[in-house]
Protein backbone atom coordinates (compact mmCIF):
# COMPACT_ATOMS: atom_id res chain seq x y z
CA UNK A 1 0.00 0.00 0.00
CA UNK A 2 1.58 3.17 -0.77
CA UNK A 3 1.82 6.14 1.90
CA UNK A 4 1.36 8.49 -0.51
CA UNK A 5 -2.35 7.65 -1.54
CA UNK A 6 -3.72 7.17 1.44
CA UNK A 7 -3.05 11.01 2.23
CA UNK A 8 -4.26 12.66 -1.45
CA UNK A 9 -7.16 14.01 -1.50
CA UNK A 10 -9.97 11.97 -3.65
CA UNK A 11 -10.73 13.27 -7.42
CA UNK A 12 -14.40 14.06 -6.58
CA UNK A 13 -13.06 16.28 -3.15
CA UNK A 14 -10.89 17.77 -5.39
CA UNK A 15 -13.53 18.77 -8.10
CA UNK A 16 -16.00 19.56 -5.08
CA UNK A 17 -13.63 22.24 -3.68
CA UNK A 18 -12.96 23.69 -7.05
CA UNK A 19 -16.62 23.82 -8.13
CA UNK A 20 -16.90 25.80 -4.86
CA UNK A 21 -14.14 28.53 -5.28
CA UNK A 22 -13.94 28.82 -8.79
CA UNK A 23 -14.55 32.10 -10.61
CA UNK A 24 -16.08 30.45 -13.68
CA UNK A 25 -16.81 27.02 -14.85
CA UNK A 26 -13.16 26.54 -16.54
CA UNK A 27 -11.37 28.65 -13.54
CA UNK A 28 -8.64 25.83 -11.83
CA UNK A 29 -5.62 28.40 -11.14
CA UNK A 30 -7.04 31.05 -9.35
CA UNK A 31 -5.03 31.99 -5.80
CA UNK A 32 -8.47 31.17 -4.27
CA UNK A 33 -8.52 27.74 -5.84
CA UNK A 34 -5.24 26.83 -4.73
CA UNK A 35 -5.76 27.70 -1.38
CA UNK A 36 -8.52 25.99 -0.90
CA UNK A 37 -7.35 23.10 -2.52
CA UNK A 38 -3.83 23.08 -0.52
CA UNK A 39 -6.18 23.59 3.16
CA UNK A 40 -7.56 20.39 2.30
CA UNK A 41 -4.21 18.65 2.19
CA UNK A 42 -2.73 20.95 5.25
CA UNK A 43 -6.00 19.63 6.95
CA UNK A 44 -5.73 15.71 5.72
CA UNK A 45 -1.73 15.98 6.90
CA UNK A 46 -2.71 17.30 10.33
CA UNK A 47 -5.06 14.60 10.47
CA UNK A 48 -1.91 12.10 9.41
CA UNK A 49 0.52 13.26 11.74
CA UNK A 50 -1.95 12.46 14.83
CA UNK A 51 -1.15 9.28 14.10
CA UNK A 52 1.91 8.98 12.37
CA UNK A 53 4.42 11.72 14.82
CA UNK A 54 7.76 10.82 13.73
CA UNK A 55 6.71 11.21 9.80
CA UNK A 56 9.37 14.12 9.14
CA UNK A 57 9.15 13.50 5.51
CA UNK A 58 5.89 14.01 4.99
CA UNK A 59 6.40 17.34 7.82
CA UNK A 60 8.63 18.47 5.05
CA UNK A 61 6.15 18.68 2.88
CA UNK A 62 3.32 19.80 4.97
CA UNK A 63 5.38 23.25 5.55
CA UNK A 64 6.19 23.54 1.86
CA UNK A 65 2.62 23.38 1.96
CA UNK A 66 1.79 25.81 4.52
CA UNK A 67 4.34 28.17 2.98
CA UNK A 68 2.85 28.19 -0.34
CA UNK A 69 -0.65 29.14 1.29
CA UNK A 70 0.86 32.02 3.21
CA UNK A 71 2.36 33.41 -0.42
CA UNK A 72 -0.91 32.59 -2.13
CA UNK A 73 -3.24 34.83 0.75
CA UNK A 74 -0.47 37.32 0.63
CA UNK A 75 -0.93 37.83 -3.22
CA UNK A 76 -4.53 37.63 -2.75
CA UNK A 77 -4.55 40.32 0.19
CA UNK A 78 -2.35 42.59 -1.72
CA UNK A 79 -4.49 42.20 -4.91
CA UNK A 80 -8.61 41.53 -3.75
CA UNK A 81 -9.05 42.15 -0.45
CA UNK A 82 -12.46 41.53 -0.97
CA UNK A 83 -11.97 37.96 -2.28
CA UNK A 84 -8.79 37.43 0.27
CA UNK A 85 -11.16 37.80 3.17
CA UNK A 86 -14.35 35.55 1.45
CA UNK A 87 -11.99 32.96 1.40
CA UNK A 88 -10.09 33.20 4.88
CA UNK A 89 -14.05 33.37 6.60
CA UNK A 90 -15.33 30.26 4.10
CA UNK A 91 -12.01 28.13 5.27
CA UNK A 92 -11.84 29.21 9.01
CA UNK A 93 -8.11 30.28 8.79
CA UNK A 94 -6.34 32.71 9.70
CA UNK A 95 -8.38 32.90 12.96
């Protein structure tokens, strides 16, 4: 069984989250896409390292992760606040 499966995120949560943040029915690379799309895999991580504490490669990856988030709201902030602040309330971050 390979670690790395049981950690993505399914096809149809995938499609579900960017159904739900998309700006039109073709939109996939929009900053709010890809943060929504990389809290589900900061979230299903979390969930991971519960379980699995001494798992410092996947860590590694979890705060490339995290990182890439924090540039993505930063560009959004800077550019839509409007949007930037939609999308921080609909994902309960940034508390």
């Amino acid at each position: 069984m390979a670690l790395g499966h049981e950690m993505a995120i399914t096809k149809e949560k995938k499609h579900e989250i960017i159904g739900t943040f998309a700006r039109d029915g073709h939109d996939t690379g929009s900053p709010e896409v890809q943060v929504a799309l990389l809290t589900a895999r900061i979230n299903d991580l979390t969930e991971h390292f519960k379980t699995h504490a001494k798992d410092h490669a996947s860590r590694r990856g979890l705060l490339m992760m995290v990182s890439k988030r924090s540039g993505l709201l930063k560009y959004l902030r800077l550019h839509d606040r409007k949007k930037y602040l939609e999308v921080i309330n609909r994902l309960g971050i940034r508390k």
